[in-house]
N, C-alpha and C. Protein backbone atom coordinates (compact mmCIF):
# COMPACT_ATOMS: atom_id res chain seq x y z
N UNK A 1 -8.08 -19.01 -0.77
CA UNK A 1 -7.15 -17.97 -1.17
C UNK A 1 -7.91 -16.74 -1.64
N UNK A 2 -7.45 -15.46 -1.07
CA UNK A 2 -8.25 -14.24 -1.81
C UNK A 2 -6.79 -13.64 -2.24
N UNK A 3 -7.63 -12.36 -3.41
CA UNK A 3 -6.54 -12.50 -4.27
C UNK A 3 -6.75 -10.59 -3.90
N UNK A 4 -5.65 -9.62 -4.04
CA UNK A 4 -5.61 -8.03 -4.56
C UNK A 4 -5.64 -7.63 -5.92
N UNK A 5 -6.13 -6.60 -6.48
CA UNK A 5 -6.00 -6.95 -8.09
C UNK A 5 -5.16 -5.50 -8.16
N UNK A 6 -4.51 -5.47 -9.25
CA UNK A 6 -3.45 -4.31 -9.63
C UNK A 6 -4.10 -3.48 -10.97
N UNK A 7 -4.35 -2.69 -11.26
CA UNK A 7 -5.15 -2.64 -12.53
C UNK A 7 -3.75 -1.68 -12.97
N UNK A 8 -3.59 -1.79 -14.23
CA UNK A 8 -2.87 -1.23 -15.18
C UNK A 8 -3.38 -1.15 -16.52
N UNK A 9 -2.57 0.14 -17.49
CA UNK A 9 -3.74 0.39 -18.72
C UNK A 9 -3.04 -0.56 -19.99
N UNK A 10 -1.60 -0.90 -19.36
CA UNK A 10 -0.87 -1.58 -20.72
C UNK A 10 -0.32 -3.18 -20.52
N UNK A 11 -0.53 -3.97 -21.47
CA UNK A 11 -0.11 -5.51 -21.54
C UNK A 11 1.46 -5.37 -20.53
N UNK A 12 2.10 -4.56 -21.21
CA UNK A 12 3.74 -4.92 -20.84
C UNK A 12 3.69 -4.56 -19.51
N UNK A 13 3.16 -3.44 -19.13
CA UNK A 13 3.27 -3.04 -17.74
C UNK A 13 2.78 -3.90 -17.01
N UNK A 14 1.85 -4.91 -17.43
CA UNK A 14 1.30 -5.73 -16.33
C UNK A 14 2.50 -7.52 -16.33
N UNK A 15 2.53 -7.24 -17.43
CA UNK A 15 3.64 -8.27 -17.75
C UNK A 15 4.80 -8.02 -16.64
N UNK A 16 5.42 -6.75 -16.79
CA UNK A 16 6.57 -6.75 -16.07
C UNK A 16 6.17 -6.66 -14.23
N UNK A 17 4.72 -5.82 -13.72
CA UNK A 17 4.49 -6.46 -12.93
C UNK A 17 4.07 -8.07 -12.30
N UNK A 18 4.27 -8.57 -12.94
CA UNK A 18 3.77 -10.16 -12.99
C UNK A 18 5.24 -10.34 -12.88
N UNK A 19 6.19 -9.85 -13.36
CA UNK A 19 7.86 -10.68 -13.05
C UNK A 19 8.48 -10.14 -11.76
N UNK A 20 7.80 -8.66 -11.40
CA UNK A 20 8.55 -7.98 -10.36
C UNK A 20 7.58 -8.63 -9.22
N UNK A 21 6.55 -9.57 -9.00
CA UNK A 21 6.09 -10.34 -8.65
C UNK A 21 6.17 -11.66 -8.24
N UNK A 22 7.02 -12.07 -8.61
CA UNK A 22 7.84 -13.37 -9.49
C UNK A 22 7.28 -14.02 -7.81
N UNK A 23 7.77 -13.81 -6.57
CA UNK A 23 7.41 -14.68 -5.19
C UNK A 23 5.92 -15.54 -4.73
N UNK A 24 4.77 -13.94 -5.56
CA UNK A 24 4.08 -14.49 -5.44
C UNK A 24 2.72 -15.24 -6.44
N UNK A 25 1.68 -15.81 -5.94
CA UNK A 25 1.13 -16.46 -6.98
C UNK A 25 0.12 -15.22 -7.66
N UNK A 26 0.59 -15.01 -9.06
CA UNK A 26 -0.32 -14.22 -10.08
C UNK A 26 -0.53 -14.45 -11.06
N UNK A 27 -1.72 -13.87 -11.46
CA UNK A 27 -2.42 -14.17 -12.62
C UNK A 27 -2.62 -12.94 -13.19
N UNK A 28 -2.39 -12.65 -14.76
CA UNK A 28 -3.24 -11.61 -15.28
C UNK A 28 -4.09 -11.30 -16.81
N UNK A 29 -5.04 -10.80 -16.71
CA UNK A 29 -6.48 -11.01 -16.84
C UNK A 29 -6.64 -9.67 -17.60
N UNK A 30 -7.06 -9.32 -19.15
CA UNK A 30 -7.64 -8.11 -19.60
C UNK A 30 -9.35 -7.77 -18.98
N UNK A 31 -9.42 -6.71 -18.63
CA UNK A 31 -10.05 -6.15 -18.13
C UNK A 31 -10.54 -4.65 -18.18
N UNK A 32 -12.04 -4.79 -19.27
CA UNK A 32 -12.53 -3.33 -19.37
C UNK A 32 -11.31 -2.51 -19.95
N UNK A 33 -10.24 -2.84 -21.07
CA UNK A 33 -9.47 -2.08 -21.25
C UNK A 33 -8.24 -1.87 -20.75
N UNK A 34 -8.13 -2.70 -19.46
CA UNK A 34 -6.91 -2.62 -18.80
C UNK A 34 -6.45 -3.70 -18.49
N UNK A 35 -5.60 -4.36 -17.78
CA UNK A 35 -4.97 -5.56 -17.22
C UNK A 35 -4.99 -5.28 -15.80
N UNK A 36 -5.55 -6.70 -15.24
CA UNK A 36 -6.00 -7.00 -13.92
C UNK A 36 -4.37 -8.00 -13.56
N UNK A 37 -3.62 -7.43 -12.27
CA UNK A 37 -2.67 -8.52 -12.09
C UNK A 37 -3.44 -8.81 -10.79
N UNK A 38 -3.66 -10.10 -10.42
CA UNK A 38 -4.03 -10.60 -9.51
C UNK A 38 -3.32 -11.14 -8.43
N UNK A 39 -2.70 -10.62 -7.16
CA UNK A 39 -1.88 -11.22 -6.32
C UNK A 39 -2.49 -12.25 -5.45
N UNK A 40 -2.82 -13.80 -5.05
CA UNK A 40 -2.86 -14.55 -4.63
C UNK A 40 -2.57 -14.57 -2.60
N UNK A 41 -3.12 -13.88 -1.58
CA UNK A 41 -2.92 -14.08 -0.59
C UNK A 41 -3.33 -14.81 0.28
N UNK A 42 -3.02 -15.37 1.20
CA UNK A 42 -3.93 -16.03 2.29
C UNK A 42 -5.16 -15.30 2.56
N UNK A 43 -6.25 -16.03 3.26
CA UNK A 43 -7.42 -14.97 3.62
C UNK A 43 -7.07 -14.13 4.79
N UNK A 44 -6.24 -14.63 5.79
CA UNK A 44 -5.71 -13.71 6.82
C UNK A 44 -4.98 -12.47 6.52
N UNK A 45 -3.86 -12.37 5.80
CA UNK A 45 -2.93 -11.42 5.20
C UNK A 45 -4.39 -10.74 3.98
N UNK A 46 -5.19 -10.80 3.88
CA UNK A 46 -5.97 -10.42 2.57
C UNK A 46 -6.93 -9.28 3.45
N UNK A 47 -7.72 -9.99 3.96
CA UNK A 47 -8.25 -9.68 5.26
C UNK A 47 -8.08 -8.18 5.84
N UNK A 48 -6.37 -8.34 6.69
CA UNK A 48 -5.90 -7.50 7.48
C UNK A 48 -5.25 -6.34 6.39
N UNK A 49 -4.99 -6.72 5.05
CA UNK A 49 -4.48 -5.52 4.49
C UNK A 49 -6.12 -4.72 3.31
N UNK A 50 -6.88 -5.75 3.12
CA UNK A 50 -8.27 -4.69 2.73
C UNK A 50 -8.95 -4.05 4.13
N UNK A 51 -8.79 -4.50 5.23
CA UNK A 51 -9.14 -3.85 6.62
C UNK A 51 -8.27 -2.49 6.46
N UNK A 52 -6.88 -2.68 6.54
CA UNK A 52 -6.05 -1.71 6.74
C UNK A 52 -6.45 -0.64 5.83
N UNK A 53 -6.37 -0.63 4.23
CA UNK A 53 -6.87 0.54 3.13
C UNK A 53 -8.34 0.98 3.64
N UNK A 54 -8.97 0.23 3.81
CA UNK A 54 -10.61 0.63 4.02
C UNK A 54 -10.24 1.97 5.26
N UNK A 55 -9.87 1.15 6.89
CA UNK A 55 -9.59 2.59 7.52
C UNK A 55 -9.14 3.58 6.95
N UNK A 56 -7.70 3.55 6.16
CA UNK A 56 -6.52 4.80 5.79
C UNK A 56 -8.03 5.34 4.97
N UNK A 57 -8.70 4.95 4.01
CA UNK A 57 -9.49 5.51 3.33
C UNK A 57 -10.36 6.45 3.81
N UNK A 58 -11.22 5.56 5.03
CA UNK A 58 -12.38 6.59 5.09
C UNK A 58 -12.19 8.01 6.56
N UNK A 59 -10.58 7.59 6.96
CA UNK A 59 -9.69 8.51 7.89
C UNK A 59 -9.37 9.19 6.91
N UNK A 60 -8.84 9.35 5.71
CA UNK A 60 -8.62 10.38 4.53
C UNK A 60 -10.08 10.97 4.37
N UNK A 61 -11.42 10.29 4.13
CA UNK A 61 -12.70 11.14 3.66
C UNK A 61 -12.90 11.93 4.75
N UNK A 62 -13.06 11.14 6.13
CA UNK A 62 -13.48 12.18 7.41
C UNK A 62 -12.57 13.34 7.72
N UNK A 63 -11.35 13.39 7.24
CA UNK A 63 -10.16 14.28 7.32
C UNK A 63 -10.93 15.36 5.87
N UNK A 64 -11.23 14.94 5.02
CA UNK A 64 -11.32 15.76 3.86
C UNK A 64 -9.96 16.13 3.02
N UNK A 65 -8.96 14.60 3.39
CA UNK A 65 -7.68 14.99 2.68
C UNK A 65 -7.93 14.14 1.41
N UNK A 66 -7.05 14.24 0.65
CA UNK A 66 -7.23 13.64 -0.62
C UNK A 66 -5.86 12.84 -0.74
N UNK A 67 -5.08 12.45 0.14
CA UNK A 67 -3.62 11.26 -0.11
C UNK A 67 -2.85 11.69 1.15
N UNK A 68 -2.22 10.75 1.39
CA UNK A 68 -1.38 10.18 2.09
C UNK A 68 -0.53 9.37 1.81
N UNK A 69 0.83 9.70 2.82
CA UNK A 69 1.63 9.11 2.48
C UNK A 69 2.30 8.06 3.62
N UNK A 70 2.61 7.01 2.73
CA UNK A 70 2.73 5.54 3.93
C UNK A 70 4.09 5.29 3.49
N UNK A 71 4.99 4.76 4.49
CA UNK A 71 6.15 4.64 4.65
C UNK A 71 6.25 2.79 5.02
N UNK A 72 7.09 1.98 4.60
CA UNK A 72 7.56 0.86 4.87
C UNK A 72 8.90 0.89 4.72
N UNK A 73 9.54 0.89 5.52
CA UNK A 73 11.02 0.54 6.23
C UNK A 73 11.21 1.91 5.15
N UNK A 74 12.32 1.85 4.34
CA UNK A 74 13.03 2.71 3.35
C UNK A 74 12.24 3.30 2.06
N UNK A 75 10.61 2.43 1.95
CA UNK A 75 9.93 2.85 1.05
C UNK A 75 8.83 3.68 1.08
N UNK A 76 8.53 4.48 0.67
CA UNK A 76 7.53 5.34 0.39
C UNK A 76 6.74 5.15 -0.82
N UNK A 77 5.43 5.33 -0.22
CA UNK A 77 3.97 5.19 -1.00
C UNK A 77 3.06 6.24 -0.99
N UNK A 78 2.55 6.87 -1.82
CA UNK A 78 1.14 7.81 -1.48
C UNK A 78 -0.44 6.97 -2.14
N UNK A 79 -1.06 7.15 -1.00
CA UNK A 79 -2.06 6.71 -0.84
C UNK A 79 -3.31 7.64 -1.47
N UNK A 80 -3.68 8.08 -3.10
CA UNK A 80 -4.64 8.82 -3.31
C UNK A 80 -6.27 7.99 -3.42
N UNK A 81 -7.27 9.21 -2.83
CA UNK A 81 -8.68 8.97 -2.78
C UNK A 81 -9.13 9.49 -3.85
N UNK A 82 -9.74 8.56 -4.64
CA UNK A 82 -10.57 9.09 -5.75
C UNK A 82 -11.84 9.92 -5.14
N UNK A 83 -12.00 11.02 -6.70
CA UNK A 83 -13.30 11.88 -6.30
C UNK A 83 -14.15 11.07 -5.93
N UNK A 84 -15.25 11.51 -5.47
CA UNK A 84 -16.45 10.97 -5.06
C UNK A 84 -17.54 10.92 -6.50
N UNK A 85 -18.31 9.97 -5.83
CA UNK A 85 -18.94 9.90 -7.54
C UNK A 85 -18.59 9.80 -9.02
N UNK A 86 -17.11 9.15 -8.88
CA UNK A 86 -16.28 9.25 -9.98
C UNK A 86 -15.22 7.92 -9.96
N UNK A 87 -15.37 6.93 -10.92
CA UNK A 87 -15.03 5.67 -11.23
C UNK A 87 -13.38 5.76 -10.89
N UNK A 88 -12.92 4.85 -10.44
CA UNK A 88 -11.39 4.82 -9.76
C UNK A 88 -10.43 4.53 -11.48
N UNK A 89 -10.15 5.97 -11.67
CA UNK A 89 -9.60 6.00 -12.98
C UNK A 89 -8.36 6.74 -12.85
N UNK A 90 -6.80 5.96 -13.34
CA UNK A 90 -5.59 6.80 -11.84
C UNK A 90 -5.37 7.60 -13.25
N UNK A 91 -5.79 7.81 -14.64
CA UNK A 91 -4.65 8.90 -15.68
C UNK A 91 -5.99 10.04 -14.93
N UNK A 92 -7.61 9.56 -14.93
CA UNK A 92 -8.77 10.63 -14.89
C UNK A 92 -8.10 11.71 -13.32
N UNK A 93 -8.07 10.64 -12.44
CA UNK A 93 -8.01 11.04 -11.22
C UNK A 93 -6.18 12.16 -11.39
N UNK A 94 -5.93 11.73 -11.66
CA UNK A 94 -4.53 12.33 -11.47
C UNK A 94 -4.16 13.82 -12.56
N UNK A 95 -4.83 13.54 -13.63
CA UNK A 95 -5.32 15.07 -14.65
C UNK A 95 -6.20 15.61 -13.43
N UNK A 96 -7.15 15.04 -12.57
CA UNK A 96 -8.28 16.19 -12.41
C UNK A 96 -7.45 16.83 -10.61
N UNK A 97 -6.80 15.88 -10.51
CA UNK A 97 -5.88 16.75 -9.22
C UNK A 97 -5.00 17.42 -9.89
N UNK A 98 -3.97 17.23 -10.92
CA UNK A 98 -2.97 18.81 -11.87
C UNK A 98 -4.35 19.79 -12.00
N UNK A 99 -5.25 19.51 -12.35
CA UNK A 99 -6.13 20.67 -12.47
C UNK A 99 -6.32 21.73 -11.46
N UNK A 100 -6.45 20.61 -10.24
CA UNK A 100 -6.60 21.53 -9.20
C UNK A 100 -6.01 22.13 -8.50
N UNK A 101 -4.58 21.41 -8.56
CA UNK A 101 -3.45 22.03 -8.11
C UNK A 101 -3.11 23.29 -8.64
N UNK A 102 -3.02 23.18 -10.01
CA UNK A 102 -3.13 24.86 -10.78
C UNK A 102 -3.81 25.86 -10.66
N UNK A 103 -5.39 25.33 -10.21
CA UNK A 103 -5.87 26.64 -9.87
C UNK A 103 -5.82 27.14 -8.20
N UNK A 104 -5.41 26.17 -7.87
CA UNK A 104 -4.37 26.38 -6.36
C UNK A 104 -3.38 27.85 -6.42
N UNK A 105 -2.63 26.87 -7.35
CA UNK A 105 -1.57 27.88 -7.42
C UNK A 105 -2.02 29.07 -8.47
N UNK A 106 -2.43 29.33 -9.11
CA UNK A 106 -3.09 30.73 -9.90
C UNK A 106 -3.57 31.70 -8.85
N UNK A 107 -4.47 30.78 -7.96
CA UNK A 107 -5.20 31.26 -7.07
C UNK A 107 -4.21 32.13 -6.18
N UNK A 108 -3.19 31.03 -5.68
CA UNK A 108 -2.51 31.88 -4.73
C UNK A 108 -1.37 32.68 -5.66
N UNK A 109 -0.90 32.55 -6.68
CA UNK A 109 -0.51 33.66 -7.39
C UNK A 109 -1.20 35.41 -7.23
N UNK A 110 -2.61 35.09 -7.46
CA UNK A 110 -3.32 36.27 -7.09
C UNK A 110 -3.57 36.50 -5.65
N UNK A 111 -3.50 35.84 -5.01
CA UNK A 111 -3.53 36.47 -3.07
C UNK A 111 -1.72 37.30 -3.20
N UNK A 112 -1.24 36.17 -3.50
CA UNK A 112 0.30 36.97 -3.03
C UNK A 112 0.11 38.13 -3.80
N UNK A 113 -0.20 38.43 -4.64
CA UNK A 113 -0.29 39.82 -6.16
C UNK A 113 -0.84 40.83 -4.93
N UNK A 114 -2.23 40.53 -4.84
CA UNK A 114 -3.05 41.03 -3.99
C UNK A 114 -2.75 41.82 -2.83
N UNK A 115 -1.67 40.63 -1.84
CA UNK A 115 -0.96 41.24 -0.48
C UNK A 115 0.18 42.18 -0.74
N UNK A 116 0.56 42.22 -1.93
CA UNK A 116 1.67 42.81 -2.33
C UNK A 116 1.09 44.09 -2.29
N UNK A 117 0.36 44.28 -3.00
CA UNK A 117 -0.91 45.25 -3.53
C UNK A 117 -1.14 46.37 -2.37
N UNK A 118 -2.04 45.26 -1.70
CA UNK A 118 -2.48 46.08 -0.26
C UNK A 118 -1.36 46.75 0.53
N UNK A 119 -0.37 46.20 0.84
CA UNK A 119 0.62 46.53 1.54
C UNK A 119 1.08 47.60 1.09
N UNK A 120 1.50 47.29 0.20
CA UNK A 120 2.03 48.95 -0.10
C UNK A 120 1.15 49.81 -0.43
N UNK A 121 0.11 50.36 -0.85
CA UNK A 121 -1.53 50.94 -1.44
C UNK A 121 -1.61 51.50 0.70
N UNK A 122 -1.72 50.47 1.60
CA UNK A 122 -2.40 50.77 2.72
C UNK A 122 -1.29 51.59 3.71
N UNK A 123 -0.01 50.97 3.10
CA UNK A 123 1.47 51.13 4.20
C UNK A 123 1.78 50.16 5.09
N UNK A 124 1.01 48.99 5.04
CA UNK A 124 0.84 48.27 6.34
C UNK A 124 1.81 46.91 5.96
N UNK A 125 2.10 45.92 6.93
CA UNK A 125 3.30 44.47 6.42
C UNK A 125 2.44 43.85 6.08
N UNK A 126 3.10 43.10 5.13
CA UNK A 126 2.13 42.41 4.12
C UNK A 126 1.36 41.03 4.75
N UNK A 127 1.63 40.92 6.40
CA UNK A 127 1.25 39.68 7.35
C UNK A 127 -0.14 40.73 7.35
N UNK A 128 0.28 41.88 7.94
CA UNK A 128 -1.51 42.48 7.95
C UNK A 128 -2.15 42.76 6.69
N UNK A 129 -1.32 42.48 5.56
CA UNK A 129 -2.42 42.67 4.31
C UNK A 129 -3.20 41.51 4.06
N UNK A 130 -2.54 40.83 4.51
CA UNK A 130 -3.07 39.29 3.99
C UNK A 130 -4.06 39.29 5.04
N UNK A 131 -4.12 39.64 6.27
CA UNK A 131 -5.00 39.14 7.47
C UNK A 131 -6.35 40.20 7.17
N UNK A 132 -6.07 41.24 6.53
CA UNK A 132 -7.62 42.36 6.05
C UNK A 132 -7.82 41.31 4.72
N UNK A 133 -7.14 41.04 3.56
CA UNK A 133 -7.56 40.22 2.40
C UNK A 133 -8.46 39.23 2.92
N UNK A 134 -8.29 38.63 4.23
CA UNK A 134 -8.95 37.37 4.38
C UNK A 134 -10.29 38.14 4.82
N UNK A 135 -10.07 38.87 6.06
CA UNK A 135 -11.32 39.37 6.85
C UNK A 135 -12.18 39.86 5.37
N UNK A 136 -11.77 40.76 4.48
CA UNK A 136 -12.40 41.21 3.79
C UNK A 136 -13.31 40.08 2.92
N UNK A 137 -12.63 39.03 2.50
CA UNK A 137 -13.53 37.77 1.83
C UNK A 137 -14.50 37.67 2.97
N UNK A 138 -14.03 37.29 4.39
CA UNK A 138 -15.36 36.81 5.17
C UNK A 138 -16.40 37.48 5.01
N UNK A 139 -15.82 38.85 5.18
CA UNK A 139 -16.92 39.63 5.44
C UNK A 139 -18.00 39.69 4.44
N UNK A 140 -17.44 39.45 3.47
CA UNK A 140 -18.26 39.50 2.37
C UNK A 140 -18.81 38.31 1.11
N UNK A 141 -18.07 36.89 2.10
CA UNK A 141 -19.01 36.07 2.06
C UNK A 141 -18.32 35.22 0.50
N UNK A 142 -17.46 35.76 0.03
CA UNK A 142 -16.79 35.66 -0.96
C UNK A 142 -15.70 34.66 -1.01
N UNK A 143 -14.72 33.95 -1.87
CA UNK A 143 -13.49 33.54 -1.70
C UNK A 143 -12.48 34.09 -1.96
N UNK A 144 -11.63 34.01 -1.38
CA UNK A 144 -10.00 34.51 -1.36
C UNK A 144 -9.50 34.95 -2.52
N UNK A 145 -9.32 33.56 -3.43
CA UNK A 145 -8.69 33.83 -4.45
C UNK A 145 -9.68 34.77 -5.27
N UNK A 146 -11.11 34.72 -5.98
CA UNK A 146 -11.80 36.12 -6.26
C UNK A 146 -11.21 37.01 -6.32
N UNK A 147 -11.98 37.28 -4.34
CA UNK A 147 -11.40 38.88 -4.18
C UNK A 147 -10.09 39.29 -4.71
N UNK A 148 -9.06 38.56 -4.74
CA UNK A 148 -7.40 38.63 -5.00
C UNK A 148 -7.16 38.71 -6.12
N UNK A 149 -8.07 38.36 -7.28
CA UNK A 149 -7.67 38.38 -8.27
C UNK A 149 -8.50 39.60 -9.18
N UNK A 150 -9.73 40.11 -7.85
CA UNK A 150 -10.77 41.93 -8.59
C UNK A 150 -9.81 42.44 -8.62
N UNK A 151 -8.90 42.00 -7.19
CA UNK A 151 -7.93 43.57 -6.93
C UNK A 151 -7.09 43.89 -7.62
N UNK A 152 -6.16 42.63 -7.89
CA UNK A 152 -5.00 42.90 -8.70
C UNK A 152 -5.43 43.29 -10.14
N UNK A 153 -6.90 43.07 -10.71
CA UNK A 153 -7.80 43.50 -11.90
C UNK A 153 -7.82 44.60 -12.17
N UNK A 154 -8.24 45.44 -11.15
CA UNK A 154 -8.85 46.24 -11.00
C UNK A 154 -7.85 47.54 -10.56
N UNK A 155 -6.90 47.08 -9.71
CA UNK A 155 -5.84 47.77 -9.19
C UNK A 155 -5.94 49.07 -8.36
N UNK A 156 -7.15 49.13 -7.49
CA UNK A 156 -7.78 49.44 -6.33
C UNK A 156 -7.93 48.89 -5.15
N UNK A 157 -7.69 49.68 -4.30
CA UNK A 157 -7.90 48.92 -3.00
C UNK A 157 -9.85 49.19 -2.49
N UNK A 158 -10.21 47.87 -2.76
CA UNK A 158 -11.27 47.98 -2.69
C UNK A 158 -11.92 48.74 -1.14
N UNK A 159 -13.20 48.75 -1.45
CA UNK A 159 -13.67 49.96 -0.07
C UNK A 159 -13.92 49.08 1.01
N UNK A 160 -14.49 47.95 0.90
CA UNK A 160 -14.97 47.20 2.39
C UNK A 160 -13.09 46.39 3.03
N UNK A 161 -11.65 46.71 1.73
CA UNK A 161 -11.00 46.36 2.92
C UNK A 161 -10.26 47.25 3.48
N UNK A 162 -10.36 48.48 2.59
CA UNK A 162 -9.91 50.11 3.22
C UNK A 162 -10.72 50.54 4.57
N UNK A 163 -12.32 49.99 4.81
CA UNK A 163 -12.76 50.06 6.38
C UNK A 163 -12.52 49.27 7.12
N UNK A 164 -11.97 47.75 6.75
CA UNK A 164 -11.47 47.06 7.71
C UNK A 164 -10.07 47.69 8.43
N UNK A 165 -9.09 48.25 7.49
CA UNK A 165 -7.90 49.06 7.69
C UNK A 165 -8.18 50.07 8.78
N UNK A 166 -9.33 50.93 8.46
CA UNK A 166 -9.25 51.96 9.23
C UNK A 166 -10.01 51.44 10.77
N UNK A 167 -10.67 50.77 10.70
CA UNK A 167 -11.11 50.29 12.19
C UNK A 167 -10.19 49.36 12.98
């Protein structure tokens, strides 16, 4: 018999997974701080579903996505990849993706500021402000959100994307 382990940070939570479990054979086990529920499978079914995560996994690293989402009949699951070099910790992992998501969105707070910016500053639709905002990062080797956030700083239309405009 090989077994899946469930890690959770609280007694009850593992408790009540152990009842919402109730079919199959489990055990659970404190562990480093957390509770280990242990699900009991055949080696075949054990096998074919650590086979199965291992692909979805390293098809998420070669993709460079960070989750996915898996569907069974009516249910839905997301599948997240922990950072790299960083212990499979779901409160660590899940603060340090809100982190990043925010500066996502800050970020693109300041592009949209930015295209708003240009567009009207140049006269041009704000599909071509955004398409000089970008050229202008390439060109200069820079990132997006940055540049997007000198401009709206600064509240100039900077000079290297006023020559992209004019050429």
């Amino acid at each position: 018999m090989e077994s899946i382990r469930i890690r959770v940070s609280r007694d009850n939570d593992a408790r009540r997974l152990d009842e919402a479990l109730g079919l199959y054979d489990t055990t659970i086990r404190r562990a480093n701080g957390s509770w280990d529920v242990s699900v009991s499978l055949d080696s075949q079914s054990s096998a074919l579903l650590v086979h199965l995560f291992h692909l979805l996994g390293r098809w998420l690293a070669d993709c460079g996505l960070g989750s996915c989402r898996i569907f069974f009949g009516e249910r839905e699951f997301v599948l997240l990849v922990p950072l790299r070099g960083v212990a499979p910790d779901a409160q660590g992992f899940l603060l340090e993706r809100v982190m990043q998501l925010q500066a996502l969105l800050e970020s693109r707070v300041a592009i949209d500021r930015a295209t708003g910016f240009l567009a009207a500053r140049l006269d041009v639709p704000p599909d071509d402000a955004l398409e000089l905002l970008r050229a202008s990062a390439r060109s200069e080797g820079v990132a997006l959100g940055p540049l997007a956030e000198r401009i709206v700083a600064e509240g100039a239309v900077p000079v290297e994307v006023a020559a992209l405009c004019e050429s």
